[in-house]
Every structure is written in structure tokens, then in C-alpha cells.
N, C-alpha and C. Protein backbone atom coordinates (compact mmCIF):
# COMPACT_ATOMS: atom_id res chain seq x y z
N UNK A 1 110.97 82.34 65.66
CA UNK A 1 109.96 81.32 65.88
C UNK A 1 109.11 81.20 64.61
N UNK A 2 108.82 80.07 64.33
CA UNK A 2 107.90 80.03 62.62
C UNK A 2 106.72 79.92 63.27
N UNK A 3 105.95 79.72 62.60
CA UNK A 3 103.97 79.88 62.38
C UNK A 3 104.07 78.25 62.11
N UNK A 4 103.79 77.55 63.04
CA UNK A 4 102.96 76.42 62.71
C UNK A 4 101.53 76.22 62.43
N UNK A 5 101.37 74.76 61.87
CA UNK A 5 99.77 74.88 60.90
C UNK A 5 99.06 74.68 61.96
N UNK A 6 98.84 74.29 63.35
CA UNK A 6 97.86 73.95 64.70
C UNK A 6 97.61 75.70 65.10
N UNK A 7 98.64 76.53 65.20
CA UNK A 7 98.67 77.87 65.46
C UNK A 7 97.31 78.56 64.48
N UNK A 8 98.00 78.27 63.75
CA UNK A 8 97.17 78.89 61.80
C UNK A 8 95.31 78.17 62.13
N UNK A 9 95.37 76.90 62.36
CA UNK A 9 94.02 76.43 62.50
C UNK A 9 93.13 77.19 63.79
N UNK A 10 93.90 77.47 64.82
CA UNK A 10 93.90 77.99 66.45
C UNK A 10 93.11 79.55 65.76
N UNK A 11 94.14 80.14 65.22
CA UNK A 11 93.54 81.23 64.37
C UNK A 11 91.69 81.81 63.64
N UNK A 12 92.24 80.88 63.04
CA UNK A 12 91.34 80.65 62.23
C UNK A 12 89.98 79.70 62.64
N UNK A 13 89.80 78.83 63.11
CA UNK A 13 88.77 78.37 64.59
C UNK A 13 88.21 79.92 65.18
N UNK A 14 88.80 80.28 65.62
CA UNK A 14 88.48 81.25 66.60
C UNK A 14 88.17 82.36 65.63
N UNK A 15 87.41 82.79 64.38
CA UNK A 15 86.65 83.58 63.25
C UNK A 15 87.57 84.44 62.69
N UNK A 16 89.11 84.56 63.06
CA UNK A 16 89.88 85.62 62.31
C UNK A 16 89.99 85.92 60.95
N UNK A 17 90.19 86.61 60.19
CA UNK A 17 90.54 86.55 58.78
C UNK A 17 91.96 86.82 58.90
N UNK A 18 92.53 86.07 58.40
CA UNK A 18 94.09 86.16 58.36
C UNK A 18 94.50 87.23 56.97
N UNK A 19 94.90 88.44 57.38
CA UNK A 19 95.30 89.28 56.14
C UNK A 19 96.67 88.88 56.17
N UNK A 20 97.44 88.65 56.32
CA UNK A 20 99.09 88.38 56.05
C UNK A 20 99.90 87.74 57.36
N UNK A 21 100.54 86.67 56.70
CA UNK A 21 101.07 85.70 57.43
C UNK A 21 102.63 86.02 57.21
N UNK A 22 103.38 86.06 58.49
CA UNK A 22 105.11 86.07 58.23
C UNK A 22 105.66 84.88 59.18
N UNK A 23 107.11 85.08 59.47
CA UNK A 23 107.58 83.75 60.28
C UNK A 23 107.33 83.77 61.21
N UNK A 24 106.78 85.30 61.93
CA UNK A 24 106.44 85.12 63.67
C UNK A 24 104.75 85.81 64.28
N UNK A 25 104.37 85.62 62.99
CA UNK A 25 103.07 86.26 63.34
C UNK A 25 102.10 86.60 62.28
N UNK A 26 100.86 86.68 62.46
CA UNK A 26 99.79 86.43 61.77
C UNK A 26 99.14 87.82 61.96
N UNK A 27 98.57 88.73 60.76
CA UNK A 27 98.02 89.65 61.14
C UNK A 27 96.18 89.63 60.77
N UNK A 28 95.73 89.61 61.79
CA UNK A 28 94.26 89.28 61.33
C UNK A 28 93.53 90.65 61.24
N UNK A 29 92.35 90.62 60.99
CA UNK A 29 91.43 91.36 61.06
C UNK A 29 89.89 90.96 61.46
N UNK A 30 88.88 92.00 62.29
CA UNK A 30 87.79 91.35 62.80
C UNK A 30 87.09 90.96 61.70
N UNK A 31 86.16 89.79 61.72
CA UNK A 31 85.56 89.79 60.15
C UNK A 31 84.18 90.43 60.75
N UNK A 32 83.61 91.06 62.03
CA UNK A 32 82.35 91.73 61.71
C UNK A 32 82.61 93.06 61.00
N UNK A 33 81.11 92.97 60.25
CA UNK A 33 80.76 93.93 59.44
C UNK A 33 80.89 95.34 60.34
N UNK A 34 81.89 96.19 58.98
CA UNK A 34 81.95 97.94 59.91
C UNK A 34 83.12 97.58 60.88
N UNK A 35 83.79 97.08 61.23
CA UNK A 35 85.01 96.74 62.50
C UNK A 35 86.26 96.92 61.63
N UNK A 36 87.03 97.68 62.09
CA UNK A 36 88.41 97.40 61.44
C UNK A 36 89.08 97.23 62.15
N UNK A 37 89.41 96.71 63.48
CA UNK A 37 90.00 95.65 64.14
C UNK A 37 90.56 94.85 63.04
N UNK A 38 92.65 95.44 63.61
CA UNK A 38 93.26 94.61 63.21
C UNK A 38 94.37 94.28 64.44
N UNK A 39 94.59 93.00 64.06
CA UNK A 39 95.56 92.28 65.50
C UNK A 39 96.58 91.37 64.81
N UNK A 40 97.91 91.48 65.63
CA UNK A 40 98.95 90.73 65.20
C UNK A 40 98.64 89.77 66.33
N UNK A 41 99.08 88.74 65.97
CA UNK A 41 98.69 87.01 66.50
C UNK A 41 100.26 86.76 66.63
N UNK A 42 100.60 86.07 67.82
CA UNK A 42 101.55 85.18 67.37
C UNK A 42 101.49 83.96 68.10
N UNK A 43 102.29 82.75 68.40
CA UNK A 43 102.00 81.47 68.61
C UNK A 43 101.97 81.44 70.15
N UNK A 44 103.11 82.10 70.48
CA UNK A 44 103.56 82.06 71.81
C UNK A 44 102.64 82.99 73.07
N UNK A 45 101.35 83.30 72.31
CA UNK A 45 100.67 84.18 73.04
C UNK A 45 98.48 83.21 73.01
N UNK A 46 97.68 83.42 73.63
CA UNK A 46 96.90 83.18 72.93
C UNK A 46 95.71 83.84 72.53
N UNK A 47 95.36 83.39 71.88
CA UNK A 47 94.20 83.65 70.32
C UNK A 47 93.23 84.26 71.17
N UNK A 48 92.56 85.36 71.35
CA UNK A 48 91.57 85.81 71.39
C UNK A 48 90.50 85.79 70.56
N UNK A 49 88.94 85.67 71.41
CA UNK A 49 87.75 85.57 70.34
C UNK A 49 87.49 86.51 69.49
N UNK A 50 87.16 86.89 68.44
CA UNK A 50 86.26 88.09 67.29
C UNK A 50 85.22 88.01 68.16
N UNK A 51 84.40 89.60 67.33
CA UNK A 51 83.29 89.91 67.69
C UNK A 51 82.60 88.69 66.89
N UNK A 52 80.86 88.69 66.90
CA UNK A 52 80.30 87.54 66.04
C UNK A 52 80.88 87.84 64.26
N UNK A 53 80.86 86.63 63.78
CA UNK A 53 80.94 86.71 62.61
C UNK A 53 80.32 87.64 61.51
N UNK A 54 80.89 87.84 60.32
CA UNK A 54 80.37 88.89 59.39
C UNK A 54 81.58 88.90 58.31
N UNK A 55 81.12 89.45 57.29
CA UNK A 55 81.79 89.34 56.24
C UNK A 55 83.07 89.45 56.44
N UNK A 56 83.63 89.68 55.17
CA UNK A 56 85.33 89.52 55.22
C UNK A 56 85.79 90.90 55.39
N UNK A 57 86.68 91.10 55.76
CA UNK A 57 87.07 92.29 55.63
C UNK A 57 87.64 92.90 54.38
N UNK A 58 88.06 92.01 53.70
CA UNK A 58 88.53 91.94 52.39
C UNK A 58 87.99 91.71 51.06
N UNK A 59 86.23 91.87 51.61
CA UNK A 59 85.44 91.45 50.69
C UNK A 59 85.73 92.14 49.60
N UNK A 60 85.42 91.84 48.41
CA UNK A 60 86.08 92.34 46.68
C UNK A 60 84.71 92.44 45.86
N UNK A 61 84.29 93.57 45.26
CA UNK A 61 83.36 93.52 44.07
C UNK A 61 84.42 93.27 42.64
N UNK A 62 83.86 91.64 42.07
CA UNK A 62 84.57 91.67 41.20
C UNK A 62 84.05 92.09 40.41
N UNK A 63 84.61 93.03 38.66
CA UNK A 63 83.57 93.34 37.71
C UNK A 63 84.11 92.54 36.69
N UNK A 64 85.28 92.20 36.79
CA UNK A 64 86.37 91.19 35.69
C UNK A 64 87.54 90.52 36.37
N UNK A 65 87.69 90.09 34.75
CA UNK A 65 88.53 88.78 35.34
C UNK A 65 89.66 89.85 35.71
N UNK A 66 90.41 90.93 35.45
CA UNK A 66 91.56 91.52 35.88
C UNK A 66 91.57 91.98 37.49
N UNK A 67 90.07 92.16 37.64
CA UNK A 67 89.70 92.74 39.35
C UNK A 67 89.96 91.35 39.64
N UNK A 68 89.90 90.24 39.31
CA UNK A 68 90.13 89.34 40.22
C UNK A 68 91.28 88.78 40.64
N UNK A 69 91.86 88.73 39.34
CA UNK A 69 93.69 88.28 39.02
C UNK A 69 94.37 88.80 39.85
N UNK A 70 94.29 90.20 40.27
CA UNK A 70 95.14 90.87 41.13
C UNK A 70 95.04 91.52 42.49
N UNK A 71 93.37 90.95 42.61
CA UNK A 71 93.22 90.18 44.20
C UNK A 71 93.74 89.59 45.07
N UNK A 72 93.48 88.16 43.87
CA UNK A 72 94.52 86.71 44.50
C UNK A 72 95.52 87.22 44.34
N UNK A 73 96.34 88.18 43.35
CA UNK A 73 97.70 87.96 43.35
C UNK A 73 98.20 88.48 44.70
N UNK A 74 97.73 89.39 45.28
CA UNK A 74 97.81 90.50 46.32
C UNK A 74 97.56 89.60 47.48
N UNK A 75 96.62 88.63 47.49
CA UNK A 75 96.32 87.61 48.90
C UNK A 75 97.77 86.69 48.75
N UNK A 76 97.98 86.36 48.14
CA UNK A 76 99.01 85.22 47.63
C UNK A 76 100.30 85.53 48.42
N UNK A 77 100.61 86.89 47.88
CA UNK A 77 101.71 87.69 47.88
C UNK A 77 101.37 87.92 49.93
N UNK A 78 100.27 88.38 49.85
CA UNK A 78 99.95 89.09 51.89
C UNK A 78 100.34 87.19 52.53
N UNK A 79 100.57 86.35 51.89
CA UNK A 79 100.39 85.49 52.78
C UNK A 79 101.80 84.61 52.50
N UNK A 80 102.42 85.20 51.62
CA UNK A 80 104.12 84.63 51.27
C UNK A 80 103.88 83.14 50.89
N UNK A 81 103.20 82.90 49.79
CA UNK A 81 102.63 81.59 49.10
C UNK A 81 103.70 81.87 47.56
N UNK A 82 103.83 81.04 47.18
CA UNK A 82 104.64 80.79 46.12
C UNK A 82 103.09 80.40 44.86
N UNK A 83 103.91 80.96 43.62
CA UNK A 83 102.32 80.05 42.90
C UNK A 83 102.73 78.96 43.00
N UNK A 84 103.98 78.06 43.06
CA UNK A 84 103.65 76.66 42.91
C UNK A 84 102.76 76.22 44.04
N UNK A 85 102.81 76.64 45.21
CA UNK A 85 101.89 76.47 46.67
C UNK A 85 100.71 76.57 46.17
N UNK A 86 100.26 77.67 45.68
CA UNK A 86 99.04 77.62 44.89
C UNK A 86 98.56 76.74 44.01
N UNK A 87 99.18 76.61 43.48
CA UNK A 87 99.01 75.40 42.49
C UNK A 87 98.88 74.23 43.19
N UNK A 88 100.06 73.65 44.37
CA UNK A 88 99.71 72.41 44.63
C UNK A 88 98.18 72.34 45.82
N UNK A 89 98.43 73.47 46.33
CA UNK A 89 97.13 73.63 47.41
C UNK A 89 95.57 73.58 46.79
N UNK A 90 95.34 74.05 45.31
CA UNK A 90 94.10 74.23 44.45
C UNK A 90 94.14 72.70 43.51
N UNK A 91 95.24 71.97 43.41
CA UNK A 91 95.28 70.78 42.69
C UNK A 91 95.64 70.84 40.88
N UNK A 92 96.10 72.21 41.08
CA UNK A 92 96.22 72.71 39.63
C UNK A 92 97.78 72.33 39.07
N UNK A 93 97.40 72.15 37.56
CA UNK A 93 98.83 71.96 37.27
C UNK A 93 99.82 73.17 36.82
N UNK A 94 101.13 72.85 37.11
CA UNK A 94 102.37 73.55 36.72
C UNK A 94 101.86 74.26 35.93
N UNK A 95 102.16 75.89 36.42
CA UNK A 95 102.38 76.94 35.78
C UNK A 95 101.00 77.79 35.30
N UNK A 96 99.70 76.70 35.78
CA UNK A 96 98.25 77.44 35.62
C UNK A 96 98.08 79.06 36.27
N UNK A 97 98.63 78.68 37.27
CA UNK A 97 98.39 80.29 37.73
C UNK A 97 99.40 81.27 37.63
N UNK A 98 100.65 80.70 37.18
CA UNK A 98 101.57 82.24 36.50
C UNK A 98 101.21 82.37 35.58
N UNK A 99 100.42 81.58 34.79
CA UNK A 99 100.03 82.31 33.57
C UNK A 99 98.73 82.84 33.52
N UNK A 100 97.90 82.77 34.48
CA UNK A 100 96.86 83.98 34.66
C UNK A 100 97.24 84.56 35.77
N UNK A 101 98.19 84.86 36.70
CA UNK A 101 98.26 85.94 37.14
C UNK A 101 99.06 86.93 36.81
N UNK A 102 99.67 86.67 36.07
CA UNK A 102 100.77 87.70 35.27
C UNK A 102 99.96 88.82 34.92
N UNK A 103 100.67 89.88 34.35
CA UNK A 103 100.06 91.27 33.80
C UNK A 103 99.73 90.81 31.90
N UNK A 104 98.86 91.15 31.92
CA UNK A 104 98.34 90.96 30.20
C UNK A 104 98.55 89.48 30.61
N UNK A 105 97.82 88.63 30.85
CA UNK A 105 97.68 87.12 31.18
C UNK A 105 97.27 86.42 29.53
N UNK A 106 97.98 85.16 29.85
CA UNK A 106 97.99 84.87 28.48
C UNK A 106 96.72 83.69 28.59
N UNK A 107 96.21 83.62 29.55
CA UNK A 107 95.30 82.63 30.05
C UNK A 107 94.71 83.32 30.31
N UNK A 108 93.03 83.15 30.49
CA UNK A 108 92.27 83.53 31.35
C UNK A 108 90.92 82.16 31.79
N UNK A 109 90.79 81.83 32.99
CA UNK A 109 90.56 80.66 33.44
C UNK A 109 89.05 80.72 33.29
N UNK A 110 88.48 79.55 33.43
CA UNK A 110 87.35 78.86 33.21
C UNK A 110 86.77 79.41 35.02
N UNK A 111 85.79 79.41 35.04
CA UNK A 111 84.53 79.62 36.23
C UNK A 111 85.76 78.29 37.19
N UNK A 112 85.31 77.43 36.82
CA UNK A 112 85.90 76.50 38.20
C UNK A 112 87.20 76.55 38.40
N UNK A 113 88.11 76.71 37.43
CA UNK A 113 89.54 76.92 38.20
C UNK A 113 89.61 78.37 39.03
N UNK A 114 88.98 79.42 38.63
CA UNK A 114 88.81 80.29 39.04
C UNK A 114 88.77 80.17 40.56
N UNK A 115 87.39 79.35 40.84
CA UNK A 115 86.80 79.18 42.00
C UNK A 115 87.96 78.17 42.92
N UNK A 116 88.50 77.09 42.33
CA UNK A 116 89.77 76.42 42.78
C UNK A 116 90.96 77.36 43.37
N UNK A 117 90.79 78.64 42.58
CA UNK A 117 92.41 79.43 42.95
C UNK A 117 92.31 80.43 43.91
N UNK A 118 90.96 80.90 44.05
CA UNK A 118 90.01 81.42 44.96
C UNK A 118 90.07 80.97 46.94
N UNK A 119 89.65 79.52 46.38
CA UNK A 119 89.59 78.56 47.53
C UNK A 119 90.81 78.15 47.81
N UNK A 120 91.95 78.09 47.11
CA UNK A 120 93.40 77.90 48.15
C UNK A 120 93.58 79.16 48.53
N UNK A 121 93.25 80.43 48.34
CA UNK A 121 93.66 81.57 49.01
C UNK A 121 92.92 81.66 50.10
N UNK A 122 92.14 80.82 50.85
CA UNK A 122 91.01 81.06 51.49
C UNK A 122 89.65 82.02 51.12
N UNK A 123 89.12 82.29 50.24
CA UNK A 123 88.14 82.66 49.84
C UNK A 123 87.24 81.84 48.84
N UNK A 124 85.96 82.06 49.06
CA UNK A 124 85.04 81.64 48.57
C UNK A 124 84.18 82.73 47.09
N UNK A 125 83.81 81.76 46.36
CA UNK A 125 82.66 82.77 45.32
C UNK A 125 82.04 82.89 46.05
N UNK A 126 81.12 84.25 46.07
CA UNK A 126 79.67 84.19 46.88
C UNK A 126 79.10 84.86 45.78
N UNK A 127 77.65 84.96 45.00
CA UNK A 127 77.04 85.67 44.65
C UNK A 127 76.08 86.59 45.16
N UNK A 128 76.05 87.52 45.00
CA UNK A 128 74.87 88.48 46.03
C UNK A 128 74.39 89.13 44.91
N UNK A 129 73.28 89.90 45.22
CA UNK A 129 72.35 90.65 44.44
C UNK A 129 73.35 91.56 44.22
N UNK A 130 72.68 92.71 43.04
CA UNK A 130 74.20 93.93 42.60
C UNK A 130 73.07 94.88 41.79
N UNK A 131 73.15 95.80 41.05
CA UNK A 131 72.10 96.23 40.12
C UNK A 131 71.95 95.95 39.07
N UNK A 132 71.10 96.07 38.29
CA UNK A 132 71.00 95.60 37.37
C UNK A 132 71.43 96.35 36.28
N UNK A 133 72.07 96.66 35.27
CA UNK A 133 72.34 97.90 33.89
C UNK A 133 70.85 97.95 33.20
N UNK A 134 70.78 99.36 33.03
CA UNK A 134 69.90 99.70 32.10
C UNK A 134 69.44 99.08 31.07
N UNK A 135 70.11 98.14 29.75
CA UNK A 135 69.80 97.41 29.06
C UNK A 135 68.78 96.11 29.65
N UNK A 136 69.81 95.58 31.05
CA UNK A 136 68.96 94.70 31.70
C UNK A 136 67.34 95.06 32.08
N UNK A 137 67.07 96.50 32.69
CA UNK A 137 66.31 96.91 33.07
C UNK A 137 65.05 97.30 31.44
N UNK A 138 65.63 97.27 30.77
CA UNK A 138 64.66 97.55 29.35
C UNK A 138 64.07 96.24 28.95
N UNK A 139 64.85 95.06 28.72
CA UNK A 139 65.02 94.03 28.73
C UNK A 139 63.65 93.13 28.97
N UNK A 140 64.21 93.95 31.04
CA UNK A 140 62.62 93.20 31.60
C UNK A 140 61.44 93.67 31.52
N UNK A 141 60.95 94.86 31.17
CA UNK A 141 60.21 95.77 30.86
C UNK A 141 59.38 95.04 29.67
N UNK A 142 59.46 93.64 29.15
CA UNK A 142 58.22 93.10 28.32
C UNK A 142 57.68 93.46 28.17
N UNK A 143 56.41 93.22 27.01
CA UNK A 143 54.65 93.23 27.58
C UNK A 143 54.60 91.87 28.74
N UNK A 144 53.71 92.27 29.32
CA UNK A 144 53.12 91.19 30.18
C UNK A 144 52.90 90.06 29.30
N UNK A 145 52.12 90.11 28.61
CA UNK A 145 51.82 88.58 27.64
C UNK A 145 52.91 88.14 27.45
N UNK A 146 54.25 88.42 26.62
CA UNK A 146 55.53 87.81 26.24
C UNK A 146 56.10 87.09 27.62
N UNK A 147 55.90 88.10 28.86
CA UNK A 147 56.54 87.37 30.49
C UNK A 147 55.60 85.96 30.32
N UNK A 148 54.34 86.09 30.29
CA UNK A 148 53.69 84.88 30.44
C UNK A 148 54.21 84.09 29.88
N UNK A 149 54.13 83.95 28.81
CA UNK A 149 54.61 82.66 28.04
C UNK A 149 56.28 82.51 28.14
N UNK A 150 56.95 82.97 28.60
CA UNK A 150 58.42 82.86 29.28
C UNK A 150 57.98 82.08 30.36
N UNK A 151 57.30 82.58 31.64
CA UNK A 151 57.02 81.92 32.41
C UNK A 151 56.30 80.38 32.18
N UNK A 152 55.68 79.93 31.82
CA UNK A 152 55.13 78.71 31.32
C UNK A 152 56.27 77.83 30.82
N UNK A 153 56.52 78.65 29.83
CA UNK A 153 57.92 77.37 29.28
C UNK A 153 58.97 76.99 30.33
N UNK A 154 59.10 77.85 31.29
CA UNK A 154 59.86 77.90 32.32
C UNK A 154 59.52 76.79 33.06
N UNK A 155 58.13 76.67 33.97
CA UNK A 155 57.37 75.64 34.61
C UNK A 155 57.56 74.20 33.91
N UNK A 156 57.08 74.34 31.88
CA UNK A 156 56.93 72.46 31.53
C UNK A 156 58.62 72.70 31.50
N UNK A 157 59.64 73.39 31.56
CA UNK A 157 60.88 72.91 31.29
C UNK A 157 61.09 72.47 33.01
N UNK A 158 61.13 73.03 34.20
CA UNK A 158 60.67 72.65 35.48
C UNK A 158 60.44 70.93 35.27
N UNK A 159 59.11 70.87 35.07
CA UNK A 159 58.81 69.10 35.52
C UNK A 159 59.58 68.74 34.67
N UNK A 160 59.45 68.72 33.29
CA UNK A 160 60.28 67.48 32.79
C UNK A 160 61.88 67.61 33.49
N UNK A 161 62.81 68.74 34.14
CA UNK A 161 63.83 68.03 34.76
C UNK A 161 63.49 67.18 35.68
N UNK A 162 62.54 67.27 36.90
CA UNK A 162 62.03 66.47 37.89
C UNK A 162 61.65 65.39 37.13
N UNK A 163 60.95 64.71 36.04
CA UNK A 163 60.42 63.72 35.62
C UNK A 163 61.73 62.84 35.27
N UNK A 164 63.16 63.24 34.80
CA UNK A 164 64.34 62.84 34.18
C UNK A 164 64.69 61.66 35.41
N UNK A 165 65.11 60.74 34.77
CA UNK A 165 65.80 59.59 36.33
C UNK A 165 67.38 60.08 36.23
């Protein structure tokens, strides 16, 4: 029996994270936070609710572009996607993503294709707070007077975007 796309939406409606897709079944996981609830899905049966929503289960700290490359390559691969699928699903052209997902990539992509190759795997950028490095932390450590006048230029640079038509 194959995985049709009404099944896949049925899925996915109902808050699953789909970790790997085959011809007769879908293996999800709960996406609340702390749950490792995992469940095989298949068409001929039906979809049960998740607990409430919460992150992914698969959430990723990226620190580089290589932590990321072989993320997607690994989602790509859990979900039996071809890169050309990738490619046509993100709107990208021929051969963009074998050549950054390869090992020693001879490409390495711009912020938005990134986020494009991201979003056909089903995932999103999210930014969240993280710590800051020591340099950062010296950095902010100014005198107060120097913050001030950072801050100010900050504010007239403020209105004049609002003043711009």
C-alpha cells in the first residue's frame, strides 16, 4: 500500500512530526516538549491526536553551515526525497543542493536558500536566545557614556526609517 498526500496532510493536521516516511507507513514522533513518543502511522488505520504542541523533536542547535548540511541531508534521506525533489519542492535550480550537501561542499548557500532548503524538508529557521561568547560579553561592557551615544544614534536612525515613504 503507498502513503498518499491526504494521509501525509491527515498526519500532519493532527501535530505529528513526521521523522521518516516509507511506502506503508509514516513514523512520527510527539512534538511535546520532554515526550519521546514515537508511533508508526499507516493509512489504513486512523491518526490519533498528540499531546498539545511543543517543539520538534528534532530540534537542531546549528553552530555552522556543516551542522546544518547534514541535518537536511539526514531529513532528506529519513524521508526518501531525492535532491531533485528537493530542489523542485524549495524552487531551486538543478543541482543547488548536491552541491551543498555533499561532503567538503563546493557551495555554501546564502541565508535564504538556506531557509528555502530548510522549508521543503519541513522545517523552519527559528532564532532563540543562546549565550553570548566572552568577546561578546567584553564588548558590551562599554563605559556607559559610549552606550549612550550608541543608543541615540540608534533612536534618530529609528525615525528617519519611519519618516522614509
Amino acid at each position: 500500500m503507498d502513503i498518499d498526500q491526504e494521509f501525509l496532510r491527515r498526519v500532519s493536521s493532527a501535530g505529528w512530526i513526521m521523522l521518516a516516511v516509507d511506502n506503508e507507513a509514516v513514523l512520527c514522533g510527539c512534538p511535546r516538549d520532554g515526550c519521546s513518543l514515537k508511533v508508526r502511522l499507516a493509512p489504513d488505520r486512523p491518526v490519533p491526536k498528540t499531546c498539545k504542541r511543543g517543539p520538534d523533536l528534532v530540534e537542531k542547535t546549528v553552530k555552522g553551515f556543516d551542522d546544518g548540511r547534514l541535518f537536511l541531508r539526514e531529513r532528506r534521506e529519513a524521508l526518501c526525497l531525492t535532491i531533485e525533489d528537493v530542489e523542485t519542492i524549495a524552487g531551486l535550480s538543478g543541482s543547488h543542493v548536491a552541491k551543498m550537501e555533499k561532503d567538503d561542499p563546493a557551495k555554501i548557500p546564502n541565508i535564504e536558500t538556506f531557509i528555502l532548503w530548510a522549508n521543503a524538508l519541513g522545517y523552519d529557521l527559528i532564532l532563540r536566545p543562546g549565550e553570548l561568547s566572552p568577546y561578546a560579553l567584553r564588548v558590551l561592557a562599554k563605559p556607559s557614556e559610549k552606550r549612550r551615544q550608541i543608543r541615540m544614534k540608534y533612536r534618530i536612525s529609528a525615525r528617519r526609517r519611519l519618516q522614509k515613504p
